[in-house]
Protein backbone atom coordinates (compact mmCIF):
# COMPACT_ATOMS: atom_id res chain seq x y z
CA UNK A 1 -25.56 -79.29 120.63
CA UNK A 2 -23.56 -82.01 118.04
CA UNK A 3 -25.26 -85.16 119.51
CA UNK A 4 -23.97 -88.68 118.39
CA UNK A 5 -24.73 -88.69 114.59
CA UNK A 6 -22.42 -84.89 114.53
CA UNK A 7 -19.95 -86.86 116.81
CA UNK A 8 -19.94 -89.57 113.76
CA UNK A 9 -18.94 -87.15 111.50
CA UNK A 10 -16.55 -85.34 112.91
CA UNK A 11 -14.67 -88.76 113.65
CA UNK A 12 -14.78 -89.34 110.20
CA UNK A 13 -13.44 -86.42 109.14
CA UNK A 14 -10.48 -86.62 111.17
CA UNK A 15 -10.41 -90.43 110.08
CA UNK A 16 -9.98 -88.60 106.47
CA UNK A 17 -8.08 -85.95 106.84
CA UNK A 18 -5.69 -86.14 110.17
CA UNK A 19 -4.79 -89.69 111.22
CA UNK A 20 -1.21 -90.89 110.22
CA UNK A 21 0.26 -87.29 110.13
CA UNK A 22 3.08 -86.11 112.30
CA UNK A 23 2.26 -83.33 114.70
CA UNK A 24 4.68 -80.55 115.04
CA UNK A 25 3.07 -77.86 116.60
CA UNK A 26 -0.05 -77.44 119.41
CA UNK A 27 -1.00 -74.41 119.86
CA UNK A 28 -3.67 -72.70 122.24
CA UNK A 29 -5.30 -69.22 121.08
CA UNK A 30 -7.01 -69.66 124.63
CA UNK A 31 -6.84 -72.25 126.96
CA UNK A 32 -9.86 -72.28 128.96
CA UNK A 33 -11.70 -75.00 127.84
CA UNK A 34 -8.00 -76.84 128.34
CA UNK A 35 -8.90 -79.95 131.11
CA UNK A 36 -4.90 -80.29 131.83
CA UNK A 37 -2.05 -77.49 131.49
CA UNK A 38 -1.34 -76.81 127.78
CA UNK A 39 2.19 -78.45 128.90
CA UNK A 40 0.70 -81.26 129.27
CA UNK A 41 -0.78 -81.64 125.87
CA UNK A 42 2.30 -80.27 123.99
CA UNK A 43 3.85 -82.94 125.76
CA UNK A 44 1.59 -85.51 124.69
CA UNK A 45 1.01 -84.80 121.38
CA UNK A 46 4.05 -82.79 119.42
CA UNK A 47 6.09 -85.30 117.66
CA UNK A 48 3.59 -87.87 117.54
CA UNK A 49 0.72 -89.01 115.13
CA UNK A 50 -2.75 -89.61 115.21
CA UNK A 51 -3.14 -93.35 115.46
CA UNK A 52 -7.35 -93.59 115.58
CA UNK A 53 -10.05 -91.76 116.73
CA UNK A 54 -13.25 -93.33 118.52
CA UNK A 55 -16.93 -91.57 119.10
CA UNK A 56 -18.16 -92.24 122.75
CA UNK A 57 -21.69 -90.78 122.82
CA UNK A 58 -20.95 -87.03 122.82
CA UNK A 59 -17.06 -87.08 123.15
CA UNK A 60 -14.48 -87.28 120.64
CA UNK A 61 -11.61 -89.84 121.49
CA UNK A 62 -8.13 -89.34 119.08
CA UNK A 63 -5.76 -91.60 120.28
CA UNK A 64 -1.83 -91.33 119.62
CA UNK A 65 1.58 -93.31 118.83
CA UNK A 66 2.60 -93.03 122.65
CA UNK A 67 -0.95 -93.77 123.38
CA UNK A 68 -2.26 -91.09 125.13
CA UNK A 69 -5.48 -89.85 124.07
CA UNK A 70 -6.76 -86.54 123.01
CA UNK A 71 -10.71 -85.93 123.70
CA UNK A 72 -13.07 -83.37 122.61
CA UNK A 73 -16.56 -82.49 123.92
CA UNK A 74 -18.05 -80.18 121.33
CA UNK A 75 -20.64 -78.30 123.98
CA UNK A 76 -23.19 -76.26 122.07
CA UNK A 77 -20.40 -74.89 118.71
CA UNK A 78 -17.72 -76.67 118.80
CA UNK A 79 -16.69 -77.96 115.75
CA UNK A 80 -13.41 -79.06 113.77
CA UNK A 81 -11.49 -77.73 110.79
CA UNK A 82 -9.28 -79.11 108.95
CA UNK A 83 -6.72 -76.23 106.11
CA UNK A 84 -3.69 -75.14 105.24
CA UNK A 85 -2.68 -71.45 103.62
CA UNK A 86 -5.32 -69.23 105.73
CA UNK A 87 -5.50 -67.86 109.02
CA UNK A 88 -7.31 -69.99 111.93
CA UNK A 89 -10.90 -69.84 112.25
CA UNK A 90 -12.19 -67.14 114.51
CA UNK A 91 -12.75 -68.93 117.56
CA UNK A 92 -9.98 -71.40 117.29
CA UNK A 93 -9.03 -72.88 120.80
CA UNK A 94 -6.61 -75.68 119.80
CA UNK A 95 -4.95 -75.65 116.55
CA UNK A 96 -2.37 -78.74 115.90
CA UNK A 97 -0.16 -78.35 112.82
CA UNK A 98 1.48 -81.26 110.80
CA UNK A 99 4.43 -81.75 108.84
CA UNK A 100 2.74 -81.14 105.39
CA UNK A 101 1.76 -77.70 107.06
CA UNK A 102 -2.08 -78.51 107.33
CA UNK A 103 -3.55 -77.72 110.56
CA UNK A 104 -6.38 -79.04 112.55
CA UNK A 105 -8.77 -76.60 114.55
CA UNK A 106 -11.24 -76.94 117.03
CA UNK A 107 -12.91 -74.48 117.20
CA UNK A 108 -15.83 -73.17 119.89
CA UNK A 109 -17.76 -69.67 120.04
CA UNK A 110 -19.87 -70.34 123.37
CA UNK A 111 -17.03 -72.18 125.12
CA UNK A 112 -18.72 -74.57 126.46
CA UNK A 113 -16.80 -77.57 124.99
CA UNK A 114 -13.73 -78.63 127.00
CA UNK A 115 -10.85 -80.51 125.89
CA UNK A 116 -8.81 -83.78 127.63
CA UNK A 117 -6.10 -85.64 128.05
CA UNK A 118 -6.72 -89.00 128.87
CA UNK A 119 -4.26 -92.36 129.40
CA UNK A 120 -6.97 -94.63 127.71
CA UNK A 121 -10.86 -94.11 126.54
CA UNK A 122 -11.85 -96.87 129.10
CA UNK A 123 -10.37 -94.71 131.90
CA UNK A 124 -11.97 -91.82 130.42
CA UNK A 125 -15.45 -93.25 130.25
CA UNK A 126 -15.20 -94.71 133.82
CA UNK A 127 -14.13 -91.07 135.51
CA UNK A 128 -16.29 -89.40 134.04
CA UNK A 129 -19.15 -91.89 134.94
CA UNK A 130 -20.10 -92.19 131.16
CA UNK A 131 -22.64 -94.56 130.13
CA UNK A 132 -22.08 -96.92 126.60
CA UNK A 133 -22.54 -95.26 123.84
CA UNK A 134 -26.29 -95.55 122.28
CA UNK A 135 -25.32 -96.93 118.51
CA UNK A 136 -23.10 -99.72 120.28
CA UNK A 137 -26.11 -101.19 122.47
CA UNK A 138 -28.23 -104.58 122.13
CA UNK A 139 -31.48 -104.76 122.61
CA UNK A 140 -30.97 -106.40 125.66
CA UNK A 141 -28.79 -104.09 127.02
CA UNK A 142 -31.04 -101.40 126.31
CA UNK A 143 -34.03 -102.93 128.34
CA UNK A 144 -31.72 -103.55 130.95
CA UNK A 145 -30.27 -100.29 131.44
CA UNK A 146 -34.34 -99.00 131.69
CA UNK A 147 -35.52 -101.24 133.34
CA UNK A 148 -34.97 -99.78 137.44
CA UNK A 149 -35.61 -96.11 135.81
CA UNK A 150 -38.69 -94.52 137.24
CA UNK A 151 -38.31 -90.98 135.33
CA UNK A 152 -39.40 -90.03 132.50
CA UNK A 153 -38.04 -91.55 129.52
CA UNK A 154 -36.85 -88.26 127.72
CA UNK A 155 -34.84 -87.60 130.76
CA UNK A 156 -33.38 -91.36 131.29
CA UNK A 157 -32.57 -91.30 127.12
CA UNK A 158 -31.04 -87.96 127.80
CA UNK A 159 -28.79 -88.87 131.41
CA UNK A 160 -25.31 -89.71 129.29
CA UNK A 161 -24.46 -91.69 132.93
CA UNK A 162 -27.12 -94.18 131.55
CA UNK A 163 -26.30 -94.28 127.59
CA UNK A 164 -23.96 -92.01 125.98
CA UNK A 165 -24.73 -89.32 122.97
CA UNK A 166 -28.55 -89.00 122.86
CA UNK A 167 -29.57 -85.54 123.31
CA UNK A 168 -32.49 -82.69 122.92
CA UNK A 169 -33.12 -83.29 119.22
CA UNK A 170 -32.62 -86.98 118.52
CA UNK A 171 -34.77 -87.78 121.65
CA UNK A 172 -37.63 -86.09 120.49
CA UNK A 173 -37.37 -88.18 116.93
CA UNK A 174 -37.00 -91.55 118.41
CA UNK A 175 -39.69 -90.95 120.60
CA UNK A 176 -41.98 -89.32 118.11
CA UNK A 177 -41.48 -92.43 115.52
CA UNK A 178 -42.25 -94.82 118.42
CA UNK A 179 -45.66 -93.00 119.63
CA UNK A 180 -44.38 -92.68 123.11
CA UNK A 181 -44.83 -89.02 125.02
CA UNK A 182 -41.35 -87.66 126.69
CA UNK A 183 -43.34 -87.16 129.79
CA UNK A 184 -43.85 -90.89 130.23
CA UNK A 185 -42.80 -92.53 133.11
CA UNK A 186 -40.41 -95.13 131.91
CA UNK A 187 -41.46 -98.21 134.71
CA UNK A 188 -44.82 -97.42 133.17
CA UNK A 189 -43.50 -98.15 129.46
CA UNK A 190 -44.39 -101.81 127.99
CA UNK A 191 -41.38 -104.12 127.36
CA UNK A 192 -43.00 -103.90 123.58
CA UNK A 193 -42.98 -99.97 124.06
CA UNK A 194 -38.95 -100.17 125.26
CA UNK A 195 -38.45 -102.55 122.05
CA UNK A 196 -40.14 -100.23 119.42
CA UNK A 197 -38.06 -97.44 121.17
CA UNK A 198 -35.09 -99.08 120.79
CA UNK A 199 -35.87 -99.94 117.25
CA UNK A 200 -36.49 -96.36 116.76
CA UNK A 201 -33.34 -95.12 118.29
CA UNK A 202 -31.34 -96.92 116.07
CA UNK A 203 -33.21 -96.10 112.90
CA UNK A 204 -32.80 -92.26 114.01
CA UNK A 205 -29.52 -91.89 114.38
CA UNK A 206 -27.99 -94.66 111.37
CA UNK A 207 -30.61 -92.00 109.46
CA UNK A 208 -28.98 -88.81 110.97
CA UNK A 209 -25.63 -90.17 110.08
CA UNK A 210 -26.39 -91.25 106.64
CA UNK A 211 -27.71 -87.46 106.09
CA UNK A 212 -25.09 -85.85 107.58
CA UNK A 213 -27.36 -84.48 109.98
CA UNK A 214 -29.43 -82.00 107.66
CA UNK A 215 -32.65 -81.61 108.34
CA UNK A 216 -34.11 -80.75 104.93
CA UNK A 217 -32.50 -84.16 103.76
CA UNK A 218 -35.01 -86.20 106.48
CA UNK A 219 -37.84 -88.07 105.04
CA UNK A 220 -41.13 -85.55 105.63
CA UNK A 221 -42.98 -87.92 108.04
CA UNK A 222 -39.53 -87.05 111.17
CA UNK A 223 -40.66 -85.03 113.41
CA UNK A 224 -36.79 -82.83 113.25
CA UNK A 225 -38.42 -80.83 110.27
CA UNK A 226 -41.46 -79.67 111.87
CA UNK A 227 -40.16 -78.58 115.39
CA UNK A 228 -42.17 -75.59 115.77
CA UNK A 229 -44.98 -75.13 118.59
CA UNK A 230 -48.25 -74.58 116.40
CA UNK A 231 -46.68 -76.81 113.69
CA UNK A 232 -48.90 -79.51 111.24
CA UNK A 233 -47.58 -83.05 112.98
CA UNK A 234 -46.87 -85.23 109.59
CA UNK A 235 -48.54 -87.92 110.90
CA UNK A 236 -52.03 -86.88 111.86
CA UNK A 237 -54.15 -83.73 112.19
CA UNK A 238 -52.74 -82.55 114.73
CA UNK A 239 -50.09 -80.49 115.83
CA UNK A 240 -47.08 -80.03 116.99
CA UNK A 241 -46.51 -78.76 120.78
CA UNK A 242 -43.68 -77.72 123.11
CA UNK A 243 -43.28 -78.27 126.38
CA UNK A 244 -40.66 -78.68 128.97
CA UNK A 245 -39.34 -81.80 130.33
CA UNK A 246 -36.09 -82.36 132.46
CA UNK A 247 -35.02 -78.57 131.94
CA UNK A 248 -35.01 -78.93 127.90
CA UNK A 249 -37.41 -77.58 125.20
CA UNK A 250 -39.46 -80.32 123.82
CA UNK A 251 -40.98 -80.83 120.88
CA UNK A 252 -44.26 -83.69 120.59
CA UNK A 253 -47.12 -84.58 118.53
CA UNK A 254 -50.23 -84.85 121.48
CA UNK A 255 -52.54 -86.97 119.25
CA UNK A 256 -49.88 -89.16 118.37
CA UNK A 257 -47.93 -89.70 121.26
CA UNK A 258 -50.54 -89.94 124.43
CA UNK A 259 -50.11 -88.70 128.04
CA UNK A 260 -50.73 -91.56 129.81
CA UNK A 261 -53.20 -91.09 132.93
């Protein structure tokens, strides 16, 4: 699933390639990911232009010149594409044409991104119970958002109601590079623990952005290119395991990040 460093990117690319372009045309090869009747977004967005587009956590924000805002959640394949002169990606839900007759897709094979309308991002984040997004934290705001959790810590990182855009893969990393198992209970975690994992979260995903998010381009000693039960941990001797917390598939070196007791 396209986790905050994907989110990054595809903001850029519409940054590059969409914003500042008059939108003539929505259309809606399907609409059920749709979160409002397609109406509603022809409405909202023919006629108008992309003004900027914000990340929060997992969602993509696009706002327009009337102010309304367009937002994408990318589920497990959803993705964006921008062309002219060739017919619309296979599983093209929304495609919005311009006046210089490129289009933008979004596209989504599993369907399990959805697509909003929204009268501001601040609205958006506070109906949908969203919490800030991870890369915008403090320090201090980290600790304090972990501070009354009693779970364990892959599943608090992972709850987008308590920081926004952290997910199965990025989780594992930063808690890999800080030594900490996913299992641990985070009122058990030292405030030096919570500092090296904040440390860690931000080094993670500034690195995931900066490599686009390819996992043969991160450095040999992250965990994301050895996720493989049975695998050599980089590290140490040991090796990798998976396990199951909080529903997900997770990935952990045991000699390097203890169980506590």
């Amino acid at each position: 699933m396209p986790e905050l460093p994907e989110i990054t990117l595809f903001r850029n690319y519409v940054r590059e390639t969409s914003v500042g372009k008059k939108i003539t045309k929505v259309e809606f090869p399907e609409t059920s990911l749709l979160q409002s009747p397609a109406s509603k977004f022809e409405e909202a967005l023919v006629g108008e232009k992309f003004e900027k587009t914000e990340r929060l956590g997992k969602y993509l924000g696009l706002s327009t010149t009337d102010k309304s805002w367009l937002i994408f959640h990318f589920g497990m394949t959803g993705k964006l594409e921008y062309y002219a002169n060739q017919e619309p990606p296979k599983y093209a839900k929304m495609i919005i044409s311009f006046d210089d007759d490129y289009k933008l897709s979004y596209s989504c094979r599993r369907k399990l991104g959805k697509i909003f309308l929204a009268e501001t991002l601040v609205e958006f984040k506070a109906e949908n119970e969203l919490g800030e997004d991870a890369l915008q934290l403090s320090e201090n705001e980290f600790l304090k958002l972990l501070e009354d959790k009693t779970g364990s810590i892959k599943a608090v990182l992972m709850d987008q109601h308590v920081m926004a855009g952290l997910g199965n893969v990025y989780s594992d990393e930063m808690l890999y590079q800080a030594g900490i198992h996913p299992k641990s209970r985070t009122n058990h975690l030292s405030a030096s623990e919570k500092k090296q994992l904040y440390k860690e979260m931000i080094a993670v995903l500034e690195l995931a952005i900066e490599k686009e998010g390819v996992r043969d381009d991160f450095p040999e000693d992250y965990l994301i290119r050895h996720r493989k039960d049975g695998a050599d941990c980089p590290k140490c001797e040991g090796e990798i395991k998976q396990i199951k917390v909080a529903g997900r598939s997770t990935y952990f070196c045991p000699s390097c990040q203890k169980e506590e007791k």
